[in-house]
PDB file of N, CA and C in Angstrom:
ATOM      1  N   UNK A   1     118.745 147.445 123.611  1.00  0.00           N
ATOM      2  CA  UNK A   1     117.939 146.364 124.163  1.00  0.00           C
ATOM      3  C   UNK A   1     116.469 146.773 124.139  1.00  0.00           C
ATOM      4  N   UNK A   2     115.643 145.917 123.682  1.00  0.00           N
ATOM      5  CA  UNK A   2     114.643 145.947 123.752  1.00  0.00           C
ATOM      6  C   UNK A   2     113.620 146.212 124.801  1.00  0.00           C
ATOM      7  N   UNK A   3     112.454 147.039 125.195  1.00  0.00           N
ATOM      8  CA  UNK A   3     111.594 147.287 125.768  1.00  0.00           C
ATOM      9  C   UNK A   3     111.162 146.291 126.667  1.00  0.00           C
ATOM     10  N   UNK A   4     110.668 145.519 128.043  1.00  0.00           N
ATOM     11  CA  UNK A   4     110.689 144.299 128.104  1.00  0.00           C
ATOM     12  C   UNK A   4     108.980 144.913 128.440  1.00  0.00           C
ATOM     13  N   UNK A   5     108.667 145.956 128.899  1.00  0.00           N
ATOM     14  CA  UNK A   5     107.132 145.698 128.359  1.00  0.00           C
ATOM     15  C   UNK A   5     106.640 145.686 127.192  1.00  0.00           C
ATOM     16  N   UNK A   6     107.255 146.263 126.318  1.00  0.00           N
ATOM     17  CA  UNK A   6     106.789 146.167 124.727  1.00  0.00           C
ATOM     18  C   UNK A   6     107.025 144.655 124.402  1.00  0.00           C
ATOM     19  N   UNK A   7     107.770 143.523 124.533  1.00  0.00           N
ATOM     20  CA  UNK A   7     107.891 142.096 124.434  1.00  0.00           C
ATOM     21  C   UNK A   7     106.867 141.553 124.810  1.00  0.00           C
ATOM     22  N   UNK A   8     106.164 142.050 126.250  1.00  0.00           N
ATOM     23  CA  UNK A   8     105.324 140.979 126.629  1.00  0.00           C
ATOM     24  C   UNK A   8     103.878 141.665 126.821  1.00  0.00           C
ATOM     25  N   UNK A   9     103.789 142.613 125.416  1.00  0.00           N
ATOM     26  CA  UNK A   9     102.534 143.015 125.343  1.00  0.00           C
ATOM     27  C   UNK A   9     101.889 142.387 124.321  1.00  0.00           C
ATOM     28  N   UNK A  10     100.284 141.864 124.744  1.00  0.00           N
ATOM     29  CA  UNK A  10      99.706 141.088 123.860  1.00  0.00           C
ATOM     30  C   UNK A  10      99.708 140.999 121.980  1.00  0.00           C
ATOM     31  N   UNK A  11      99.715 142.755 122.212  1.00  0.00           N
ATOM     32  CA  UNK A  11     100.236 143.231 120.782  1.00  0.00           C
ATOM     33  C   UNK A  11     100.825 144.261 121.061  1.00  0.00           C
ATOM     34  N   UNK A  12     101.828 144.502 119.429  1.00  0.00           N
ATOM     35  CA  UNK A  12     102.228 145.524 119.211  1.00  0.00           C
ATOM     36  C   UNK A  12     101.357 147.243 119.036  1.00  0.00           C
ATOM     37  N   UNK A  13     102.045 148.014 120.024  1.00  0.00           N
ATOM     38  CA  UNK A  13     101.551 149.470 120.298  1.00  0.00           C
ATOM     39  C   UNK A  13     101.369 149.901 118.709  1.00  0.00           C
ATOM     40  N   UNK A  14     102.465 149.176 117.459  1.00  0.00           N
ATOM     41  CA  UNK A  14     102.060 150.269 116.266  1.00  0.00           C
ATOM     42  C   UNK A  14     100.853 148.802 115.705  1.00  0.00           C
ATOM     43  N   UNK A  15     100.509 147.880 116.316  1.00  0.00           N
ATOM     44  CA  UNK A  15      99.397 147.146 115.428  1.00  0.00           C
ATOM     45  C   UNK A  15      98.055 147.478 115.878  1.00  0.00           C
ATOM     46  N   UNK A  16      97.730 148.199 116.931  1.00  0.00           N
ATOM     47  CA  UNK A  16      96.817 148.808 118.076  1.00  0.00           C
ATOM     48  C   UNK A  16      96.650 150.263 117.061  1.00  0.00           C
ATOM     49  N   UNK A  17      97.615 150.407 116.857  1.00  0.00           N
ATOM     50  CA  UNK A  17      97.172 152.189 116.341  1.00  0.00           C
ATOM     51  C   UNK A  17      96.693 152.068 114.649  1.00  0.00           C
ATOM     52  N   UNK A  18      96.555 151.293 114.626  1.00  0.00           N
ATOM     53  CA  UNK A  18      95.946 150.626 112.746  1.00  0.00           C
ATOM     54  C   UNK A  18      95.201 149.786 112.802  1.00  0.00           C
ATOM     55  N   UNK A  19      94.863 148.846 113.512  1.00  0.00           N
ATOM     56  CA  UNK A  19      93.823 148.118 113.630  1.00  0.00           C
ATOM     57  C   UNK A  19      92.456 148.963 113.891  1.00  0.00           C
ATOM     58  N   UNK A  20      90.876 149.067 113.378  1.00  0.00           N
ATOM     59  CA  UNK A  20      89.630 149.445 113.433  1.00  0.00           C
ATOM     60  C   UNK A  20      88.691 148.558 113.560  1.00  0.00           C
ATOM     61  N   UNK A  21      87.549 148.499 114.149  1.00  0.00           N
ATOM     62  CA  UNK A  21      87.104 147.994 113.826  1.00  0.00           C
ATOM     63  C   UNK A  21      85.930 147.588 113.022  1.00  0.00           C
ATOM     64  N   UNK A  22      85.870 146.494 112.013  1.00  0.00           N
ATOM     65  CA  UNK A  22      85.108 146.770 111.253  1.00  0.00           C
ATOM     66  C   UNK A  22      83.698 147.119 110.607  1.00  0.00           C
ATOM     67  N   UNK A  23      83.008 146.905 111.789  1.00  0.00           N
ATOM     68  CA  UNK A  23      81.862 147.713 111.713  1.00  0.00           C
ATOM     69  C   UNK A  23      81.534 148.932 111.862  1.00  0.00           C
ATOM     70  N   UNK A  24      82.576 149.867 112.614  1.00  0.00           N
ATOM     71  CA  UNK A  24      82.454 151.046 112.697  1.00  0.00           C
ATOM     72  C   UNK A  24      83.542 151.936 111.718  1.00  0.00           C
ATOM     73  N   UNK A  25      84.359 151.121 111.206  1.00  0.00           N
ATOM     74  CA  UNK A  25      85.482 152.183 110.315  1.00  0.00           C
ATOM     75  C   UNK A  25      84.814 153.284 109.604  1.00  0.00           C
ATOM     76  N   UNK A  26      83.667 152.973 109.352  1.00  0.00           N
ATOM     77  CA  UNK A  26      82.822 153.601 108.231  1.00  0.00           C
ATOM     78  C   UNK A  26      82.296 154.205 108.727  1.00  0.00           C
ATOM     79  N   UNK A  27      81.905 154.743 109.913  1.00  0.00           N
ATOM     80  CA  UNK A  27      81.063 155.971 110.667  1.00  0.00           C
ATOM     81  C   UNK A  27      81.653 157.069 110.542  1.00  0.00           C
ATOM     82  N   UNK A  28      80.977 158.365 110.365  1.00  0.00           N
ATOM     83  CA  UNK A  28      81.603 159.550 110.300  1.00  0.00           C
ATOM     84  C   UNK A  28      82.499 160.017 112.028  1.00  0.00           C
ATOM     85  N   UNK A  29      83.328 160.816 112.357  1.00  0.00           N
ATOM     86  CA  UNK A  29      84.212 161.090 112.824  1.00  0.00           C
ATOM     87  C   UNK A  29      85.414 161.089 112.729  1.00  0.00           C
ATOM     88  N   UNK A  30      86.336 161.786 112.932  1.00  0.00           N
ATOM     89  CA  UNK A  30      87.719 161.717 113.363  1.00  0.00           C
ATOM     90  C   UNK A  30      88.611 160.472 112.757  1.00  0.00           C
ATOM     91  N   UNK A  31      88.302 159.541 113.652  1.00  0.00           N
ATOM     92  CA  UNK A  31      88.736 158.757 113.761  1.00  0.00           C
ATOM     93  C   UNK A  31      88.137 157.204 114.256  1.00  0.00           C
ATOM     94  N   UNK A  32      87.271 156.950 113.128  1.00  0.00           N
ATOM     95  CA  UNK A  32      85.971 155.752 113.353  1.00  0.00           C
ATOM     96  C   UNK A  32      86.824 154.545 113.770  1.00  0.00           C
ATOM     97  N   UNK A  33      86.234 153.526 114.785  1.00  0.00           N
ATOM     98  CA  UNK A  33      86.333 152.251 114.603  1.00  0.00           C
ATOM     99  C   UNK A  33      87.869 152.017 115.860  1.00  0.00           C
ATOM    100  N   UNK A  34      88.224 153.304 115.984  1.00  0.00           N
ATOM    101  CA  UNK A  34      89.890 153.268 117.278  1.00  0.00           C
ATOM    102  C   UNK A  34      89.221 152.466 118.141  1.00  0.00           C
ATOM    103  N   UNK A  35      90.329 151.369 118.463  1.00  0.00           N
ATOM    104  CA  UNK A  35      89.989 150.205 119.527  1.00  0.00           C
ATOM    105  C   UNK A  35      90.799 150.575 120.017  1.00  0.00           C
ATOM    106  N   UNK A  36      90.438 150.028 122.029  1.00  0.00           N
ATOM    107  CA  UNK A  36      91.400 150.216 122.853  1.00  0.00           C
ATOM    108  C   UNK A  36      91.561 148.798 123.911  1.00  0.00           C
ATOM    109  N   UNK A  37      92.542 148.954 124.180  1.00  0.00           N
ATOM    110  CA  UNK A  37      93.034 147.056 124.419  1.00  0.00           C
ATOM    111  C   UNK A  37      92.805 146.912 125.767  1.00  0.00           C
ATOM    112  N   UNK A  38      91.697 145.909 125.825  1.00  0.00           N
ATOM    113  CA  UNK A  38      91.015 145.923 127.722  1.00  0.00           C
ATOM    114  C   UNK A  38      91.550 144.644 128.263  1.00  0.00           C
ATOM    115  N   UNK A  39      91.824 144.595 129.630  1.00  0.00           N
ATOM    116  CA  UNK A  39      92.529 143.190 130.329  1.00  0.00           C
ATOM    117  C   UNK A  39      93.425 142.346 129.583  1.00  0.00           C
ATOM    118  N   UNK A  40      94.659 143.155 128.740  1.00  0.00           N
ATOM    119  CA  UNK A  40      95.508 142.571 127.913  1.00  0.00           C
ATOM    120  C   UNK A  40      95.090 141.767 126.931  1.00  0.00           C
ATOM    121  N   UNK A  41      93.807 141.422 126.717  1.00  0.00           N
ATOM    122  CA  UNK A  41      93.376 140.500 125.723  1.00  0.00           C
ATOM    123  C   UNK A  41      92.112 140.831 125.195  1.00  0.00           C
ATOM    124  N   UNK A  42      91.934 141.742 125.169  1.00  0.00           N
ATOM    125  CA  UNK A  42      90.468 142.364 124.340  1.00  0.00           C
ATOM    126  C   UNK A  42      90.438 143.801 123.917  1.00  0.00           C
ATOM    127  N   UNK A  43      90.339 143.772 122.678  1.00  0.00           N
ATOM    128  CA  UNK A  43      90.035 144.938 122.075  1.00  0.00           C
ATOM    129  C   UNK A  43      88.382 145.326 121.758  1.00  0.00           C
ATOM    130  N   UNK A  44      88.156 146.921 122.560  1.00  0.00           N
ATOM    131  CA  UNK A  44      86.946 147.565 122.225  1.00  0.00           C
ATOM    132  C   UNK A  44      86.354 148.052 121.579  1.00  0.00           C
ATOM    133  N   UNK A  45      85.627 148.311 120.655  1.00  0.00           N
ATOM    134  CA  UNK A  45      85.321 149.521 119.848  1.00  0.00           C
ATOM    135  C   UNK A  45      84.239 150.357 120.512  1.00  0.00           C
ATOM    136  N   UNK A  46      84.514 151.136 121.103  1.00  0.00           N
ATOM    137  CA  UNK A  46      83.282 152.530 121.579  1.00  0.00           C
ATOM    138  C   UNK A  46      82.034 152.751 120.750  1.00  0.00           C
ATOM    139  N   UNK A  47      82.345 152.999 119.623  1.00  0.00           N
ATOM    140  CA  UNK A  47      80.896 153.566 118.729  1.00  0.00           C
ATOM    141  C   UNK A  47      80.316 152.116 118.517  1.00  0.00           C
ATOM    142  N   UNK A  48      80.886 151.089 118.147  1.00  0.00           N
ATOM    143  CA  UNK A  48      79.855 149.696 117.888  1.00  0.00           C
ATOM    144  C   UNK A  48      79.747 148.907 119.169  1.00  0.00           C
ATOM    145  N   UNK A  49      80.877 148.932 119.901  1.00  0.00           N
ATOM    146  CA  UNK A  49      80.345 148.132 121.519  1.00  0.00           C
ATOM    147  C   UNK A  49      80.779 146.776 121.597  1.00  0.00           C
ATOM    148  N   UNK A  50      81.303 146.773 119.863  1.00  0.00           N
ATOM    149  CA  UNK A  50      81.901 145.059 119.838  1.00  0.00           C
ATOM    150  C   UNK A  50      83.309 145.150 120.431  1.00  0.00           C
ATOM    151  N   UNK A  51      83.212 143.803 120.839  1.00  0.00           N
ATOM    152  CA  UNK A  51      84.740 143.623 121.613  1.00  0.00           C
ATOM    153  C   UNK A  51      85.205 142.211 121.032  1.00  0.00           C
ATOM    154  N   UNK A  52      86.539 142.158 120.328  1.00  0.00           N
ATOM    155  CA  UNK A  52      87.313 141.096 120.033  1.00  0.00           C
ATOM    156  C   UNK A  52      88.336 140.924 120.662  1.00  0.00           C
ATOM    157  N   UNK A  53      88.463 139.777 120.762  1.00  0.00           N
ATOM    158  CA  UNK A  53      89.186 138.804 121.504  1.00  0.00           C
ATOM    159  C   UNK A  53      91.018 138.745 120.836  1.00  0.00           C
ATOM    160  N   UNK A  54      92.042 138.923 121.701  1.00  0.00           N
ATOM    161  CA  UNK A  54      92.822 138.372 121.066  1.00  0.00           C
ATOM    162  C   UNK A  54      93.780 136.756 121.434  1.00  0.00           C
ATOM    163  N   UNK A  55      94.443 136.334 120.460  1.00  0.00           N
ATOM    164  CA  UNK A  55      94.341 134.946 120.934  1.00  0.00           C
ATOM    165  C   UNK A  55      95.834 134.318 120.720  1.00  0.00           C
ATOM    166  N   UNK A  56      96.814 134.257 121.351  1.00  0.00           N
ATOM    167  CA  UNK A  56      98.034 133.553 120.829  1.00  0.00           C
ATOM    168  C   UNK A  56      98.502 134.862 119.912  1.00  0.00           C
ATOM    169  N   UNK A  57      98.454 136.125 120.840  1.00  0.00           N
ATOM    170  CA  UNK A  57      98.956 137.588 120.635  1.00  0.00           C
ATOM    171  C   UNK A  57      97.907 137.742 118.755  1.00  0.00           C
ATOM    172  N   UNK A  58      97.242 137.210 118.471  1.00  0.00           N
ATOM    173  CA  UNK A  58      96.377 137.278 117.320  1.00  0.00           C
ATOM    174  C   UNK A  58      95.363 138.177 117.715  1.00  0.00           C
ATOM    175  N   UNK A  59      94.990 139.549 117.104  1.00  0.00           N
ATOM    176  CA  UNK A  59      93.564 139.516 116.954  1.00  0.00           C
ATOM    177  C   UNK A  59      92.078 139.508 116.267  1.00  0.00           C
ATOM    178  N   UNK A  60      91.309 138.631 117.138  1.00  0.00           N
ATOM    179  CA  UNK A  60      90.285 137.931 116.079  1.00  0.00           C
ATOM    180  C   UNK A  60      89.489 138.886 115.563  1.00  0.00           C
ATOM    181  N   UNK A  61      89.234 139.279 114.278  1.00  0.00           N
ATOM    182  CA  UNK A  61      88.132 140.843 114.408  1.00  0.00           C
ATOM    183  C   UNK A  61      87.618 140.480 113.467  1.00  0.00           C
ATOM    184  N   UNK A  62      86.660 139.477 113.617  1.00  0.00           N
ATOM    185  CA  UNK A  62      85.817 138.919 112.865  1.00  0.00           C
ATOM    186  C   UNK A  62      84.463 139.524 113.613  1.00  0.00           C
ATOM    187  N   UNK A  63      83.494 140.412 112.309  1.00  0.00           N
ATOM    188  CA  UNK A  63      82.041 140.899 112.770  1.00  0.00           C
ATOM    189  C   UNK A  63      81.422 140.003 113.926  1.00  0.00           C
ATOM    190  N   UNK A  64      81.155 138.331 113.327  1.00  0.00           N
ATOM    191  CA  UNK A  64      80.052 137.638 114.435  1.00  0.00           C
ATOM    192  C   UNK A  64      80.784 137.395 115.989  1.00  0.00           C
ATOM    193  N   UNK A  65      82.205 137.809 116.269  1.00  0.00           N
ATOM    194  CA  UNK A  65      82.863 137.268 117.171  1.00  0.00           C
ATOM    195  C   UNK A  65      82.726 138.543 118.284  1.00  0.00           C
ATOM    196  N   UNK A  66      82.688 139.886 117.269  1.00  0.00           N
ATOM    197  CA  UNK A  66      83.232 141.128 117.719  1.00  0.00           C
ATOM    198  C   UNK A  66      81.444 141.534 118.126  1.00  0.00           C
ATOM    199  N   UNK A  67      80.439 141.017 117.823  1.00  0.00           N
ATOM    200  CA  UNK A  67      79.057 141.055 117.657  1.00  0.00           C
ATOM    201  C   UNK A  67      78.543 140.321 119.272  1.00  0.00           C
ATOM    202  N   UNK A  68      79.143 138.745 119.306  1.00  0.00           N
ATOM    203  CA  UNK A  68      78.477 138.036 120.442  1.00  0.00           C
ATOM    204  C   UNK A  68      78.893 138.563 121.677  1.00  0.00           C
ATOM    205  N   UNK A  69      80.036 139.369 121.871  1.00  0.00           N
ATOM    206  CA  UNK A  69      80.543 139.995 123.765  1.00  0.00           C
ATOM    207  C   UNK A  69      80.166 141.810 123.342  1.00  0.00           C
ATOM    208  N   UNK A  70      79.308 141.993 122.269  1.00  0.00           N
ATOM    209  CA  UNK A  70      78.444 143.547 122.763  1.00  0.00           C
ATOM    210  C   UNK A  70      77.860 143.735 123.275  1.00  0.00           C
ATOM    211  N   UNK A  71      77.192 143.265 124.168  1.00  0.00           N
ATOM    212  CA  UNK A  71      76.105 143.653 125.771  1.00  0.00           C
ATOM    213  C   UNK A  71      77.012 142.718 126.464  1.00  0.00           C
ATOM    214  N   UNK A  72      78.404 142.355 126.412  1.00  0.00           N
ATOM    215  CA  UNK A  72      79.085 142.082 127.985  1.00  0.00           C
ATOM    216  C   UNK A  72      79.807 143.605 127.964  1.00  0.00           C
ATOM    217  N   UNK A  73      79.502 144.126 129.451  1.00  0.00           N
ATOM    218  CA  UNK A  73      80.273 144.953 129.805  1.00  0.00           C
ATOM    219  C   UNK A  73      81.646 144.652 130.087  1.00  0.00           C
ATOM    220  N   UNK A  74      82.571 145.567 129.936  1.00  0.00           N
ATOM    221  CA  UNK A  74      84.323 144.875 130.187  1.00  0.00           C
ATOM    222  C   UNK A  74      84.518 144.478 131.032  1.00  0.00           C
ATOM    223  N   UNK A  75      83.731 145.116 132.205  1.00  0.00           N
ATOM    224  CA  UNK A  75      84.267 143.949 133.533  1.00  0.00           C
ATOM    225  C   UNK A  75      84.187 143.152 133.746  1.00  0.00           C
ATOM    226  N   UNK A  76      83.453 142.499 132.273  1.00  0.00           N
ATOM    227  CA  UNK A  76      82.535 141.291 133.009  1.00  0.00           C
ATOM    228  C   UNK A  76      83.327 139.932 131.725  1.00  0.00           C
ATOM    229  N   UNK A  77      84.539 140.680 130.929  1.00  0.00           N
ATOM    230  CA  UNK A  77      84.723 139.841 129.941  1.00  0.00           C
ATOM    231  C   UNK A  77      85.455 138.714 130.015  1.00  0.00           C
ATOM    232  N   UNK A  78      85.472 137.752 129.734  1.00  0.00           N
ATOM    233  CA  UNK A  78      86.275 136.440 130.529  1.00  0.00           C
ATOM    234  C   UNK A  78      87.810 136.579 130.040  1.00  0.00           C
ATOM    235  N   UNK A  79      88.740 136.567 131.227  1.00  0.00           N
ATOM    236  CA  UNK A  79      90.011 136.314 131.305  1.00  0.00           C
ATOM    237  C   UNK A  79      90.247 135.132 131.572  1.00  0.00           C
ATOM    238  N   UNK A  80      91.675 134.305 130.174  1.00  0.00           N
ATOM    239  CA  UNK A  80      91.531 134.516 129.039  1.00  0.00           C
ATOM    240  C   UNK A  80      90.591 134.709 127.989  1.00  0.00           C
ATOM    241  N   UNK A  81      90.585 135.423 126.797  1.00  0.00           N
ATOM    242  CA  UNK A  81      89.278 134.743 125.819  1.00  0.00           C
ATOM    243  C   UNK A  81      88.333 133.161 125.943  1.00  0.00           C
ATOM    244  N   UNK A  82      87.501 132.841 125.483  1.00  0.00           N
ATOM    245  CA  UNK A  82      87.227 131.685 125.368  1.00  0.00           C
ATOM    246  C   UNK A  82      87.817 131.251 123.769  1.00  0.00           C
ATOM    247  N   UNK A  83      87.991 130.054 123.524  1.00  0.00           N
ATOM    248  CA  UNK A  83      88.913 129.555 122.491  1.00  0.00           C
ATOM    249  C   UNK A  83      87.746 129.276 121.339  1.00  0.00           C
ATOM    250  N   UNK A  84      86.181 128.835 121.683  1.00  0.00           N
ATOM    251  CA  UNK A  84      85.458 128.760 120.964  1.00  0.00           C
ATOM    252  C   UNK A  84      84.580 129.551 120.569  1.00  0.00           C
ATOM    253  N   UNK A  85      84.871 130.746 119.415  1.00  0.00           N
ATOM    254  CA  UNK A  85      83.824 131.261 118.902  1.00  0.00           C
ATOM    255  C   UNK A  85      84.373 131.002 117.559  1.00  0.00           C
TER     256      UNK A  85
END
């Protein structure tokens, strides 16, 4: 039987560990661009500061989307996403 927190996690733990994001994949380190998944519905990137949204367990990681919530701090990011960017 299946995990019942792994079911009702926004995403999958192995789509989190492969997903980057794309403005930073390309920076030197380790391991450029590792996002980490904030208030079940937003993914961070540390070195760029962009944060994408995910949406109907989708996530959006489009540059201008992942660009407009980089000077919102996480606490401050709206639960749910907003539907229009």
């Amino acid at each position: 039987m299946a995990d019942e927190a792994t079911n009702n996690a926004p995403i999958s733990p192995e789509l989190l560990d492969i997903l980057r994001c794309p403005e930073a994949v390309h920076l030197d380190g380790d391991d450029p661009g590792r996002l980490t998944l904030e208030h079940d519905c937003w993914l961070v990137c540390e070195e760029s500061g962009h944060k994408y949204p995910i949406r109907g367990g989708i996530p959006v990681m489009l540059l201008e989307v992942g660009k407009k919530y980089k000077d919102v701090p996480v606490e401050d990011l709206p639960v749910p996403p907003p539907e229009d960017d």
